[in-house]
C-alpha atoms as a PDB file:
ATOM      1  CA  UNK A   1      86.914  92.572 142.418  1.00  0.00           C
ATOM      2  CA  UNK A   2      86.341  96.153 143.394  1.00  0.00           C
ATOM      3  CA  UNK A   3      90.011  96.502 144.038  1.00  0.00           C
ATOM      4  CA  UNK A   4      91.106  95.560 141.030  1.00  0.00           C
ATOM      5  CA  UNK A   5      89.266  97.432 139.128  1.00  0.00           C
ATOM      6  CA  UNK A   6      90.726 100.088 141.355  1.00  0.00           C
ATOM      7  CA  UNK A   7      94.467  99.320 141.025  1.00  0.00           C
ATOM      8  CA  UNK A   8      93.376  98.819 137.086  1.00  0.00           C
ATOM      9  CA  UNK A   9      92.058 102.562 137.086  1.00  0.00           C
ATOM     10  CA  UNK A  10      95.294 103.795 139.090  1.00  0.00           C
ATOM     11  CA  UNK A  11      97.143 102.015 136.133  1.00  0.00           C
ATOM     12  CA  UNK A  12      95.599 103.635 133.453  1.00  0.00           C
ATOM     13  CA  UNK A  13      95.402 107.248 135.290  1.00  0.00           C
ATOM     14  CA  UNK A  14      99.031 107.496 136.093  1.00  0.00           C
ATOM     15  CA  UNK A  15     100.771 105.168 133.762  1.00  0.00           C
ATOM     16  CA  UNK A  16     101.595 105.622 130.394  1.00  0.00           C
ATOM     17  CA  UNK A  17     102.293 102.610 127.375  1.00  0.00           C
ATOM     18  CA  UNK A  18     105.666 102.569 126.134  1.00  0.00           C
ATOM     19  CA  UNK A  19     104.593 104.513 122.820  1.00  0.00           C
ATOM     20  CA  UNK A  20     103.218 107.607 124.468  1.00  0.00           C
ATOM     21  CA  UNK A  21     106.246 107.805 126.961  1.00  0.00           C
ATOM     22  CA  UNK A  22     108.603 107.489 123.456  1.00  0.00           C
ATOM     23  CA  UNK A  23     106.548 110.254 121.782  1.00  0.00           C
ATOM     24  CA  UNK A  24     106.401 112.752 124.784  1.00  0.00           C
ATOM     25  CA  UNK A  25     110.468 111.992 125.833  1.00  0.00           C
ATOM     26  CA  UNK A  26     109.714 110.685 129.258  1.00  0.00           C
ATOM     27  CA  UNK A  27     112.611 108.882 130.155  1.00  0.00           C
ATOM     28  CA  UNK A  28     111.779 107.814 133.416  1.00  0.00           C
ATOM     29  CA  UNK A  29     108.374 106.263 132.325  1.00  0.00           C
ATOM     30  CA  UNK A  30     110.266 104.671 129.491  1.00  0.00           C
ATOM     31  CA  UNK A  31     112.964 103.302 132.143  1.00  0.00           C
ATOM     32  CA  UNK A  32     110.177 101.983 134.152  1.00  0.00           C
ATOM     33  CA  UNK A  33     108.621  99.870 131.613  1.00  0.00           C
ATOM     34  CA  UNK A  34     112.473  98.137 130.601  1.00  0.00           C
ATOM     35  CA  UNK A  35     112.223  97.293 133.964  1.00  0.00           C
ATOM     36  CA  UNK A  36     108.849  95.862 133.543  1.00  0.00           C
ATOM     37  CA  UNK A  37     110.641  93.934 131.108  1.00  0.00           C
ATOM     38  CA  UNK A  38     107.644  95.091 128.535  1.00  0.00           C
ATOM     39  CA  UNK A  39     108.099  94.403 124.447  1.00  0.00           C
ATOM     40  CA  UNK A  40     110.057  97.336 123.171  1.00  0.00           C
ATOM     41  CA  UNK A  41     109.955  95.809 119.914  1.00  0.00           C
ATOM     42  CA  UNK A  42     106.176  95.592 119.994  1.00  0.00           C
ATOM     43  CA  UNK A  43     104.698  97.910 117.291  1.00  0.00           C
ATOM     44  CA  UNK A  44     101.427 100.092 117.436  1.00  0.00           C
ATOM     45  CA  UNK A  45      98.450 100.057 115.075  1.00  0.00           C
ATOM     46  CA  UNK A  46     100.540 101.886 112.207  1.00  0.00           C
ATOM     47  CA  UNK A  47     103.082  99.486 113.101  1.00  0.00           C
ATOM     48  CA  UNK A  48     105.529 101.595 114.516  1.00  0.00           C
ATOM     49  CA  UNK A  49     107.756 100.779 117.444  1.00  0.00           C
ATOM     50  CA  UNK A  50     108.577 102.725 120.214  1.00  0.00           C
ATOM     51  CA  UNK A  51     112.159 103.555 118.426  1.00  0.00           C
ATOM     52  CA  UNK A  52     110.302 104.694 115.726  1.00  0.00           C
ATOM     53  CA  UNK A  53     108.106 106.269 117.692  1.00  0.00           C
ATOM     54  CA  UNK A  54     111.081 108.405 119.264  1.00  0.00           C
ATOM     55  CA  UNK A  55     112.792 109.102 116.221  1.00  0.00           C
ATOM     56  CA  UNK A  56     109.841 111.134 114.103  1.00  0.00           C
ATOM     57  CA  UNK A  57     109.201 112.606 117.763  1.00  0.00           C
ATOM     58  CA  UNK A  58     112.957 113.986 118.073  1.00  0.00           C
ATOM     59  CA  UNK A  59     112.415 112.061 121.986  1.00  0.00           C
ATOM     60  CA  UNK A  60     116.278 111.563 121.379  1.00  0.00           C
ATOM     61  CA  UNK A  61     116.428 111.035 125.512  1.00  0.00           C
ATOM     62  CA  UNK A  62     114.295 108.419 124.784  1.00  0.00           C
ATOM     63  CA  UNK A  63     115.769 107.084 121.358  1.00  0.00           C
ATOM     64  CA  UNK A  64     119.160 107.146 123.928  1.00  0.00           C
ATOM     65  CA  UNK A  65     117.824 104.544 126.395  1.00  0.00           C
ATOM     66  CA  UNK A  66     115.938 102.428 124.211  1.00  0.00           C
ATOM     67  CA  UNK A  67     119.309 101.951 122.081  1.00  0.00           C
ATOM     68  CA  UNK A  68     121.068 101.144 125.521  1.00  0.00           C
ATOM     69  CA  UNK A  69     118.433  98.984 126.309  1.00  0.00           C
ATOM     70  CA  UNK A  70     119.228  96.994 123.222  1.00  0.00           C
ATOM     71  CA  UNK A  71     116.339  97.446 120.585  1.00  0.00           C
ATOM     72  CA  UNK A  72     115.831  95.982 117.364  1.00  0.00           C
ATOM     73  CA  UNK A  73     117.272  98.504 114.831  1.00  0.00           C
ATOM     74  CA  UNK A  74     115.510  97.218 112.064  1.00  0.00           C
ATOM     75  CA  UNK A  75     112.288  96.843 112.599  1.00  0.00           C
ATOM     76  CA  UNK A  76     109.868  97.949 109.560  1.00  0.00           C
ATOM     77  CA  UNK A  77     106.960  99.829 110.238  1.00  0.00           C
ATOM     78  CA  UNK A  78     104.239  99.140 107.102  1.00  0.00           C
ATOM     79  CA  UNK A  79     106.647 101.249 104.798  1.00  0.00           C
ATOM     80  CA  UNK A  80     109.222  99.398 105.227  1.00  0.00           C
ATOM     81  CA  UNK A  81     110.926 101.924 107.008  1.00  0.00           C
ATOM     82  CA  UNK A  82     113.557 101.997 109.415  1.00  0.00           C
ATOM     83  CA  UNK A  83     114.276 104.293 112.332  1.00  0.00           C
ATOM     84  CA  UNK A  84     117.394 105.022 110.528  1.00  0.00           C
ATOM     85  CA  UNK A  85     115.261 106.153 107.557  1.00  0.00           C
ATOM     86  CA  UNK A  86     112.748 108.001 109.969  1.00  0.00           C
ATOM     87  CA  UNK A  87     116.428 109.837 111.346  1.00  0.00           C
ATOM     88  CA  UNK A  88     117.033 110.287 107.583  1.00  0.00           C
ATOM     89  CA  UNK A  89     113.511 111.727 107.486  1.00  0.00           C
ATOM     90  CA  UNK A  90     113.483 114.053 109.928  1.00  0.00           C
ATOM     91  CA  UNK A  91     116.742 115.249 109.072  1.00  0.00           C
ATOM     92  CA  UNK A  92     118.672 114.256 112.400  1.00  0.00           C
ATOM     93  CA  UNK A  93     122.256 114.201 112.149  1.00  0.00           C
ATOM     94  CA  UNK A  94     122.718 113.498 115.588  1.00  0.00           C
ATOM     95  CA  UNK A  95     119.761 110.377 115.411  1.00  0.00           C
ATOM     96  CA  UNK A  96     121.181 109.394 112.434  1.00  0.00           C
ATOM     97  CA  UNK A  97     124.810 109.106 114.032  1.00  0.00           C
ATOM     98  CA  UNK A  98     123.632 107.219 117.011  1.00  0.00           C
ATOM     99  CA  UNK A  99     121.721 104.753 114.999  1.00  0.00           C
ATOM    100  CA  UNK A 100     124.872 103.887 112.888  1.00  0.00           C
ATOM    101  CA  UNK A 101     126.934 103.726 116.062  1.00  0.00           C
ATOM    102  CA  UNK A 102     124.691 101.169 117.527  1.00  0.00           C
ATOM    103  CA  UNK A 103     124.501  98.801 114.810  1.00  0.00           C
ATOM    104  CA  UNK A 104     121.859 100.033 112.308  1.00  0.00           C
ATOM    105  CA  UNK A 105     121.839  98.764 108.920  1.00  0.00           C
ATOM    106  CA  UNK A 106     122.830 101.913 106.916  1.00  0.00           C
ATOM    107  CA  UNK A 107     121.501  99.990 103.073  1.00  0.00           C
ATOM    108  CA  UNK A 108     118.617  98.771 104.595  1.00  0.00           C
ATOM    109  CA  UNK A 109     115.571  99.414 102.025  1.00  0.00           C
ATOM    110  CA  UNK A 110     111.817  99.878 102.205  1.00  0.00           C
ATOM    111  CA  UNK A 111     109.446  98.916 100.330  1.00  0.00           C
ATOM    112  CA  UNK A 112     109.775 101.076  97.305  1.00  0.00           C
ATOM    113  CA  UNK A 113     113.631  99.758  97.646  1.00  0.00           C
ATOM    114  CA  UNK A 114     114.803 103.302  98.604  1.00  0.00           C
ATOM    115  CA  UNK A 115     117.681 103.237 100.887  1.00  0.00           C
ATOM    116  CA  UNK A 116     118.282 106.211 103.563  1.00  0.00           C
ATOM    117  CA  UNK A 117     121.105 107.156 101.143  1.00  0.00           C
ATOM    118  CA  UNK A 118     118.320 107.898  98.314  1.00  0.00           C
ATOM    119  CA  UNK A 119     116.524 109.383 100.941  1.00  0.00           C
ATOM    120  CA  UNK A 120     119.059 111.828 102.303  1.00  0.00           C
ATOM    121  CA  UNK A 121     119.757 112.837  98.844  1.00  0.00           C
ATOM    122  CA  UNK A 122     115.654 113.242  98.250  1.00  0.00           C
ATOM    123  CA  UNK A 123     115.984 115.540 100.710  1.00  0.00           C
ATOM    124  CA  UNK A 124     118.911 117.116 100.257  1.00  0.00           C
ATOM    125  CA  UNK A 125     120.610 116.776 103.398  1.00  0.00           C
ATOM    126  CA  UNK A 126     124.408 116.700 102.782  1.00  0.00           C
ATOM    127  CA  UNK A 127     125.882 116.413 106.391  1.00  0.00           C
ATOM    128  CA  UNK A 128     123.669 113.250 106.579  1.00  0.00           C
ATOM    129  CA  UNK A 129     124.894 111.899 103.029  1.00  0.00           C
ATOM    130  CA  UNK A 130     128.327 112.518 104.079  1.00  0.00           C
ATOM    131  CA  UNK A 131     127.682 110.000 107.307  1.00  0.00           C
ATOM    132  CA  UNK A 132     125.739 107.639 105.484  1.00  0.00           C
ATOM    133  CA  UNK A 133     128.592 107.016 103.174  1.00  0.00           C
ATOM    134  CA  UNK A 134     130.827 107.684 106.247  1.00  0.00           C
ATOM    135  CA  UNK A 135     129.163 104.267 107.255  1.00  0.00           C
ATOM    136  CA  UNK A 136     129.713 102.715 103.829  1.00  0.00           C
ATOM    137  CA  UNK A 137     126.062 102.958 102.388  1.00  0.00           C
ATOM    138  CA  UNK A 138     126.137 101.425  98.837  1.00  0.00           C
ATOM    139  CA  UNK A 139     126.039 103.929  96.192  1.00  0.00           C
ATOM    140  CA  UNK A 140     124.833 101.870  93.524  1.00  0.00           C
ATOM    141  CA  UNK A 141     121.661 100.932  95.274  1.00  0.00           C
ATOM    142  CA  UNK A 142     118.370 101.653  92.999  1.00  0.00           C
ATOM    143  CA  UNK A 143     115.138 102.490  94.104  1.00  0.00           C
ATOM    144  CA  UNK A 144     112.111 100.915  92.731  1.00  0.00           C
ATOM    145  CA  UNK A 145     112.111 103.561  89.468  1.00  0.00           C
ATOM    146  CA  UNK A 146     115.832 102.437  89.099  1.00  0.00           C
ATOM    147  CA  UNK A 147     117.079 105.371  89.864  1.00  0.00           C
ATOM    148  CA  UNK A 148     120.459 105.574  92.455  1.00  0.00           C
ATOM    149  CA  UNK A 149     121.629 108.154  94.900  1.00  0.00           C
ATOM    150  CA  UNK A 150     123.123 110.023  92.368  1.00  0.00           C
ATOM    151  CA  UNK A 151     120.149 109.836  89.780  1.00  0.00           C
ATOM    152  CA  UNK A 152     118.401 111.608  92.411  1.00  0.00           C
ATOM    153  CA  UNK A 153     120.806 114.254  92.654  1.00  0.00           C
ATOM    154  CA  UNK A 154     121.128 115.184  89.257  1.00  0.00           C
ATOM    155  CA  UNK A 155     117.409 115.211  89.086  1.00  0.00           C
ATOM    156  CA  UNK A 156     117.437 117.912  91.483  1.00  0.00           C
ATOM    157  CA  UNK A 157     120.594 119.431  90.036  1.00  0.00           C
ATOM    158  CA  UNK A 158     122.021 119.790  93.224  1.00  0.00           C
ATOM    159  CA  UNK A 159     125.595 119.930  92.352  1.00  0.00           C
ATOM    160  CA  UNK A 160     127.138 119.410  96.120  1.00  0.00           C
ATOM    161  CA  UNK A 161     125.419 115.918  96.564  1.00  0.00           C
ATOM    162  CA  UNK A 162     126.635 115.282  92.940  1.00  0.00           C
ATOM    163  CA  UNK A 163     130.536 115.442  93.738  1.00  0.00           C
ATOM    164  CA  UNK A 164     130.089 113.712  97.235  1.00  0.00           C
ATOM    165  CA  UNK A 165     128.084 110.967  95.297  1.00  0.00           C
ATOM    166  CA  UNK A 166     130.946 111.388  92.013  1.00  0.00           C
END
């Protein structure tokens, strides 16, 4: 009994859960747990996944070996969000590349039906419209107001996301 609880302390002292090796980029814990053959789909309280967790954490070591290791790309955290959309978000090029080149589903909506095409525009991130529709995102999509990629881009009168989305 005493033992146990001893190894159980050890545990917790020196080993970390998958989501705060994602968030701190520790690719070696991360690598550890695959080969604990833990849940890297499992999701957190706020229902994010490790991926996730990665993504909005810029961990891309870590986004790198959980996409080797085969992770569901679309996963929904209680947004409906993606970690393509979280890429989107944080306004990774590089994330959102990798995510595309591993499978991810690039018209994949949320819950208020945006796509990470209405996001990118949202935010005004051009390189990342440009892959997005690289990837053959759907420019007709509508949000939930109705409004498409380009709707958003004349609302913000930004003329350069206007002729890529023309």
């Amino acid at each position: 009994m005493i033992v146990g609880l001893l190894l159980c302390s050890v545990q917790i002292s020196f080993g970390q859960d998958i989501f705060t090796a994602a968030r701190e980029n520790n690719t070696e814990e991360v690598k550890q747990l695959i080969s604990q053959k833990i849940d890297l789909n499992q999701v957190n309280d706020r229902s994010f996944t490790p991926l996730t967790i990665a993504v909005y954490n810029d961990s891309k070591e870590v986004v790198k070996v959980l996409l080797e290791a085969g992770v569901d790309l679309e996963k929904q955290d209680a947004m409906g969000n993606t970690a393509l959309i979280g890429a989107v978000f944080k306004k990774n090029l590089t994330l959102v590349n990798w995510l595309l080149e591993s499978g991810a589903d690039v018209n994949r909506r949320n819950s208020n039906d945006a796509s990470p095409l209405i996001f990118a525009v949202t935010f005004g991130t051009t390189d990342i419209v440009g892959a997005l529709l690289k990837a053959g995102a759907d420019k007709t999509v509508k949000d939930n107001r109705g409004k498409t990629a380009l709707d958003h881009a004349v609302l913000q009168d930004n003329k350069e996301m206007i002729s890529l989305l023309q």
